[in-house]
Structures are given as structure tokens and as C-alpha cells.
C-alpha atoms as a PDB file:
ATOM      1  CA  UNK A   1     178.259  10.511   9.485  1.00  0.00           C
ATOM      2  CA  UNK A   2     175.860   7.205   8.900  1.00  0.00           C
ATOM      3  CA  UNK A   3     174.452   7.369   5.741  1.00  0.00           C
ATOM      4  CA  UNK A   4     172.410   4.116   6.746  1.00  0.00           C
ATOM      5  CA  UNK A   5     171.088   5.777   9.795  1.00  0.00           C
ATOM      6  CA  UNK A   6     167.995   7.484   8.816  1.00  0.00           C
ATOM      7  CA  UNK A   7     167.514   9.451  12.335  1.00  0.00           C
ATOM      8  CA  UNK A   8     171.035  11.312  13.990  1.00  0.00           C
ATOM      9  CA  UNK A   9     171.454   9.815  17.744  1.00  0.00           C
ATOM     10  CA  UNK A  10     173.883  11.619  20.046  1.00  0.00           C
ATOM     11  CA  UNK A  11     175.323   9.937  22.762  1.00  0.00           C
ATOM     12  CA  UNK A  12     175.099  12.661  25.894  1.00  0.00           C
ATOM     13  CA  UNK A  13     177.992  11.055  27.539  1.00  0.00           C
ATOM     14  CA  UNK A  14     179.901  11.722  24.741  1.00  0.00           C
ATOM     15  CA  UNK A  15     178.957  15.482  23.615  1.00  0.00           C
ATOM     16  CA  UNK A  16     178.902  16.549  27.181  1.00  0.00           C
ATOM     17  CA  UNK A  17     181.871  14.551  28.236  1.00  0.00           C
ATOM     18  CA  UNK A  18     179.653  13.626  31.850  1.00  0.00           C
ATOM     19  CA  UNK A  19     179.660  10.732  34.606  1.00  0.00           C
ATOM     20  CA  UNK A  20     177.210   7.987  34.007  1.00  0.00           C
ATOM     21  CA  UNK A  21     175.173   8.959  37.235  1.00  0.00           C
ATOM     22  CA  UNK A  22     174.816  12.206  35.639  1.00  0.00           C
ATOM     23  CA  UNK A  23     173.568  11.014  32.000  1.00  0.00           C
ATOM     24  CA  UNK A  24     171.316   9.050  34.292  1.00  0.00           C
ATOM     25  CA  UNK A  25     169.867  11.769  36.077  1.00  0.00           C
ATOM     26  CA  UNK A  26     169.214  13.538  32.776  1.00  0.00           C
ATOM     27  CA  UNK A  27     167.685   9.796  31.833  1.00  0.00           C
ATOM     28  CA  UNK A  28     165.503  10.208  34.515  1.00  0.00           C
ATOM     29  CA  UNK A  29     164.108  13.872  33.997  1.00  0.00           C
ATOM     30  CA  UNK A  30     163.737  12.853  30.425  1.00  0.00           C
ATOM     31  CA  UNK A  31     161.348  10.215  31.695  1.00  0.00           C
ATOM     32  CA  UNK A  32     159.708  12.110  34.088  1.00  0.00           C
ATOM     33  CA  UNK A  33     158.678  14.868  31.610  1.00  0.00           C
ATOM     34  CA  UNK A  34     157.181  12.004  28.988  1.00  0.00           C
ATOM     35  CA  UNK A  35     159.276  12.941  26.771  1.00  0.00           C
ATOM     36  CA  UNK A  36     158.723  10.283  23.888  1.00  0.00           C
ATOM     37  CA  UNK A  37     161.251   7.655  23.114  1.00  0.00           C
ATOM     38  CA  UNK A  38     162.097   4.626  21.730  1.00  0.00           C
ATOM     39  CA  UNK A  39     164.497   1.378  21.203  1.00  0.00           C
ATOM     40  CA  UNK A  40     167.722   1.963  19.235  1.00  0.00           C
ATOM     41  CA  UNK A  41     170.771  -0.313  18.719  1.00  0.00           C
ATOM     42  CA  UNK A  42     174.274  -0.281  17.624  1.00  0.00           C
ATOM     43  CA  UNK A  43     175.561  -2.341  15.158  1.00  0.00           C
ATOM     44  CA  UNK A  44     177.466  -4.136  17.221  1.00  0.00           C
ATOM     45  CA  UNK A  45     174.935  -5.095  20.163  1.00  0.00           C
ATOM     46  CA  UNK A  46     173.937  -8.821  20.550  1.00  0.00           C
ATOM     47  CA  UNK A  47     171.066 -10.301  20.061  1.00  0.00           C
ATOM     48  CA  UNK A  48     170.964 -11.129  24.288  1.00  0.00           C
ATOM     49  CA  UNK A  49     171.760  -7.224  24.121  1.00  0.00           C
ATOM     50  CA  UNK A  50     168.664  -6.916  22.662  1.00  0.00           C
ATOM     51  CA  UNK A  51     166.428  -9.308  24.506  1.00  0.00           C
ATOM     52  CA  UNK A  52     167.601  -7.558  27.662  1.00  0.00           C
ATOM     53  CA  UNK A  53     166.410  -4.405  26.432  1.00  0.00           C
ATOM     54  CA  UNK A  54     162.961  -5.607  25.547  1.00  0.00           C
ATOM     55  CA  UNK A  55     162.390  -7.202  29.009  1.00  0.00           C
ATOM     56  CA  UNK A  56     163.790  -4.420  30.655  1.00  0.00           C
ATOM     57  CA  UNK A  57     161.001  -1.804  28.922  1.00  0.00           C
ATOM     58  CA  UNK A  58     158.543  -4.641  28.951  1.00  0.00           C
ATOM     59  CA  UNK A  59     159.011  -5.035  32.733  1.00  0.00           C
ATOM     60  CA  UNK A  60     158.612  -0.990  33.330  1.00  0.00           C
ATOM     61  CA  UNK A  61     162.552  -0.874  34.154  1.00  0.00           C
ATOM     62  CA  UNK A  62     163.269   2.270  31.490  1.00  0.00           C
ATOM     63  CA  UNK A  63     165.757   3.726  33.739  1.00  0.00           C
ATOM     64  CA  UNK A  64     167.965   0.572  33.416  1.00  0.00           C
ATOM     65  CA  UNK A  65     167.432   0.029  29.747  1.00  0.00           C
ATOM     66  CA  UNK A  66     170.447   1.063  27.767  1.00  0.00           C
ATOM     67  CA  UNK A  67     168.945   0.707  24.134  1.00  0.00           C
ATOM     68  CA  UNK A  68     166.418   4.119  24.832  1.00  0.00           C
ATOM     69  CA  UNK A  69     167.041   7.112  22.275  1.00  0.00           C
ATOM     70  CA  UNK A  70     165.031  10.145  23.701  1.00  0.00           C
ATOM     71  CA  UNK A  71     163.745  12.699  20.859  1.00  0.00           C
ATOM     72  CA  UNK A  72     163.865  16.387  21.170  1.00  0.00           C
ATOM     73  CA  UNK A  73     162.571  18.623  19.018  1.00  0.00           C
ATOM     74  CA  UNK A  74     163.642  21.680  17.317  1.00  0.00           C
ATOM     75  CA  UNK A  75     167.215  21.702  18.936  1.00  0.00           C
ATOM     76  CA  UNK A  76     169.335  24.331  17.845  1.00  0.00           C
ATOM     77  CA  UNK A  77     172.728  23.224  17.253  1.00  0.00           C
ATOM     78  CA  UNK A  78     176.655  23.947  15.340  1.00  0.00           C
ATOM     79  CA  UNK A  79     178.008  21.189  12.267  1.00  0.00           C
ATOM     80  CA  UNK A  80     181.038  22.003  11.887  1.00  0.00           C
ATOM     81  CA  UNK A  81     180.464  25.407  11.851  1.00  0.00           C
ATOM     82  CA  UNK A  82     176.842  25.584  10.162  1.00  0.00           C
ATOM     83  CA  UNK A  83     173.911  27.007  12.612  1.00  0.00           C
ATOM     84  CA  UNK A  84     170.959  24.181  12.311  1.00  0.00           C
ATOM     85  CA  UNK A  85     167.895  23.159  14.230  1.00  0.00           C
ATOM     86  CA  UNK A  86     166.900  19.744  14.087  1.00  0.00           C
ATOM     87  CA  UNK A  87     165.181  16.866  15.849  1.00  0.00           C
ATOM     88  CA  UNK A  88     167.441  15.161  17.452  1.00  0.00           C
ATOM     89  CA  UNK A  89     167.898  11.347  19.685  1.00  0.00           C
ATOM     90  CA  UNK A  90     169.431  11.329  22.174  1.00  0.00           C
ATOM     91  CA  UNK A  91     170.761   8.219  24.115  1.00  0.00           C
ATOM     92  CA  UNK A  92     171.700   8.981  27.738  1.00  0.00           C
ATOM     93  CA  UNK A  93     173.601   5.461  28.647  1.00  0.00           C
ATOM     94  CA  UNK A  94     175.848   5.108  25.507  1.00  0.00           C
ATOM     95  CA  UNK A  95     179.324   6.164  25.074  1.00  0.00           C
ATOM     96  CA  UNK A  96     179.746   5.004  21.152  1.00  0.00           C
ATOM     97  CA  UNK A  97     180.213   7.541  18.655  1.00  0.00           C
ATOM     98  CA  UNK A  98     177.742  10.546  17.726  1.00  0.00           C
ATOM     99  CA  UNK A  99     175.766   9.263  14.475  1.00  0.00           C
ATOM    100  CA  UNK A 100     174.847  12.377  12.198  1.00  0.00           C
ATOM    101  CA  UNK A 101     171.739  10.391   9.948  1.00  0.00           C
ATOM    102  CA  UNK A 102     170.369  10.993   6.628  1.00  0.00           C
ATOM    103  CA  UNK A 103     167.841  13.328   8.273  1.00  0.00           C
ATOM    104  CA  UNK A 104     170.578  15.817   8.815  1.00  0.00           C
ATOM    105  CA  UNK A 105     172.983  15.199   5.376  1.00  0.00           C
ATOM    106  CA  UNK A 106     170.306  15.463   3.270  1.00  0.00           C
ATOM    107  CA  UNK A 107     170.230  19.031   3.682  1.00  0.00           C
ATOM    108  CA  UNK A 108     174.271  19.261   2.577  1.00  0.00           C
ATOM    109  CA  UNK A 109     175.626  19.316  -0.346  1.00  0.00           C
ATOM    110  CA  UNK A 110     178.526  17.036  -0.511  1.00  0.00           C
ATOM    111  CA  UNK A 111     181.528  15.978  -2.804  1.00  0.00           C
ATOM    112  CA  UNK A 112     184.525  13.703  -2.280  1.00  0.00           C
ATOM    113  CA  UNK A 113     187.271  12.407  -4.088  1.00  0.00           C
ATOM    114  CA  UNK A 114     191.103  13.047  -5.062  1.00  0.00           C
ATOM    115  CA  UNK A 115     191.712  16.873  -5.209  1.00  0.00           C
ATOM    116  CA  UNK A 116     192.907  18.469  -8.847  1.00  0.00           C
ATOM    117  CA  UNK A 117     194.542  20.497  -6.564  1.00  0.00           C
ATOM    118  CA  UNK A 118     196.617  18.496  -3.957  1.00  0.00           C
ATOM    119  CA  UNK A 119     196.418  15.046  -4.804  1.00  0.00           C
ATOM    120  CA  UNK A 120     194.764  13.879  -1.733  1.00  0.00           C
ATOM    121  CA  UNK A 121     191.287  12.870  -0.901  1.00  0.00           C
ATOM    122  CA  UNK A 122     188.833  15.659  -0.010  1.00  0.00           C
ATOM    123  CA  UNK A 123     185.486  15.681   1.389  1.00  0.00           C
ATOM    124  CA  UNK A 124     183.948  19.165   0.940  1.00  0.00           C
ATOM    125  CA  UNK A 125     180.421  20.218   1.855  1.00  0.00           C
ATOM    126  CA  UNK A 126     178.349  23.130   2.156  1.00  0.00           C
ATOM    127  CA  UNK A 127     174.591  23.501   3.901  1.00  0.00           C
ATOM    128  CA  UNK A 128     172.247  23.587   0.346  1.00  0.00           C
ATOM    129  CA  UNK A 129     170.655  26.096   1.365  1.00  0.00           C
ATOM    130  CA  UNK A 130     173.887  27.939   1.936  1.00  0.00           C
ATOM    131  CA  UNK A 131     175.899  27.180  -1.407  1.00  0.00           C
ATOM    132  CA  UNK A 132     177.696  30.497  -2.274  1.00  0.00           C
ATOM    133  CA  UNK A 133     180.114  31.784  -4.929  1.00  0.00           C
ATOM    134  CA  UNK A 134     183.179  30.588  -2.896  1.00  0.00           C
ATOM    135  CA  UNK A 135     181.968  27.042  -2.323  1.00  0.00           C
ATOM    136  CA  UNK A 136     181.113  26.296  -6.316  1.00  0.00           C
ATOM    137  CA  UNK A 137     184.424  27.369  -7.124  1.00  0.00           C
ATOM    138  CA  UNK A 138     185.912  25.449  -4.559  1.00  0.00           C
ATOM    139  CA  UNK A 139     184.278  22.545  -6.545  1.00  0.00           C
ATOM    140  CA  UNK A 140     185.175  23.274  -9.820  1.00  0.00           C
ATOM    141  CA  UNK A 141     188.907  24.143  -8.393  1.00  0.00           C
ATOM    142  CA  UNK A 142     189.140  20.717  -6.740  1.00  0.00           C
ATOM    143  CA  UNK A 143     186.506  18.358  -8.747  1.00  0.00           C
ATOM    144  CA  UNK A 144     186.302  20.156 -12.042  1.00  0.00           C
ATOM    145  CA  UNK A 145     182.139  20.300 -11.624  1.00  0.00           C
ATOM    146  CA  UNK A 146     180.205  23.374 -12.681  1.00  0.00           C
ATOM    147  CA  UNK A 147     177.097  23.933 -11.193  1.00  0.00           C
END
């Protein structure tokens, strides 16, 4: 989870645990089709990172660029359980981590802190549109809240 990512990127290599010759075959069907995209860094690229990127997409070479997040629509997918669809980025080259944005947590409901009832930090959540009898009394069991 980035809560200073506004849009969720998923690194393909990653979820679908693939070769980078096949990411870049997706890459290239991605391309192909027009599907729209754009430039997206990591926190820890360079700033010659960067400048690479630009002349790479300002010289036509998208297939080479690294930086490109593709966006697909409407993708249905499993968090941890909850059934969601959601836009979606998608970087073929990358192998960092997945980055779940503020686009996606805002629809959760989320508390953490040290547990009334274990003594340990918790992080609980629940889909808002999902919050049922068993997850508010999970809260006021471990937090003390009443909603």
C-alpha cells in the first residue's frame, strides 16, 4: 500500500512471476492495440533514469522504455480476499513491488494500532461498502471505536 501514490501500478513481472521476454511481448501487444499509457517512476530512479526514459519515448523507442505504466480499464481483480474492479497500471519492464494507490484504499475502511486484545499492532480493514456486524465489533473488540 502507497498512500502517496494516487494511481495503483502493478508490476506484471511480479504478479505473474514471467521472463522479461515475455513481459515484453505483452509490452508489445499493449502497444500494438493503442492502448494508452504513460511515464511513471519509482522513488528510487535517477534523474539519468529519467532522462533516458524521455529520449527513449521522444525518439519513438517505447518498447525499450522502462518508465511506461499501461492503463486498463475495468479489471476485475481479488485484495486480499475482496472481489473489486478497478483501473489499473500496469508496468511490463519492472520487477519492484506492486503499489496499491489511493484510488484503490479509498474505498476501505481502515484502522491500525496496538490491539486491546493482544497487545500487538493490528491493521484491520474492511471494503466500505462491505462493513458488516462482524467487522464493527472487531473494531470496538480491538480499538474500542463504535461506529
Amino acid at each position: 500500500m502507497d498512500t502517496g501514490c494516487s494511481y495503483s501500478t502493478i508490476s506484471y513481472r511480479v504478479l505473474c512471476n514471467v521472463s522479461h521476454n515475455t513481459a515484453l511481448k505483452y509490452k508489445r501487444e499493449a502497444l500494438v492495440s493503442g492502448l494508452k499509457c504513460q511515464r511513471s517512476y519509482g522513488v528510487s530512479d535517477t534523474e539519468s533514469i529519467k532522462e533516458r526514459g524521455k529520449t527513449l519515448i521522444e525518439e519513438g523507442r517505447l518498447l525499450e522504455c522502462t518508465a511506461l505504466k499501461f492503463m486498463h480499464e475495468s479489471i476485475p481483480m481479488s485484495l486480499n480476499g475482496y472481489r473489486i474492479v478497478h483501473d489499473i497500471a500496469v508496468n511490463y519492464d519492472r520487477t519492484s513491488n506492486i503499489l496499491i494507490g489511493m484510488d484503490i484504499l479509498k474505498d476501505f475502511d481502515f484502522h491500525c494500532g496496538i490491539s486491546k486484545m493482544t497487545n500487538e499492532y493490528l491493521f484491520l480493514g474492511c471494503l466500505r461498502n462491505n462493513i458488516s456486524r462482524e467487522y464493527l465489533s472487531a473494531l470496538y473488540m480491538n480499538f474500542g471505536y463504535k461506529i
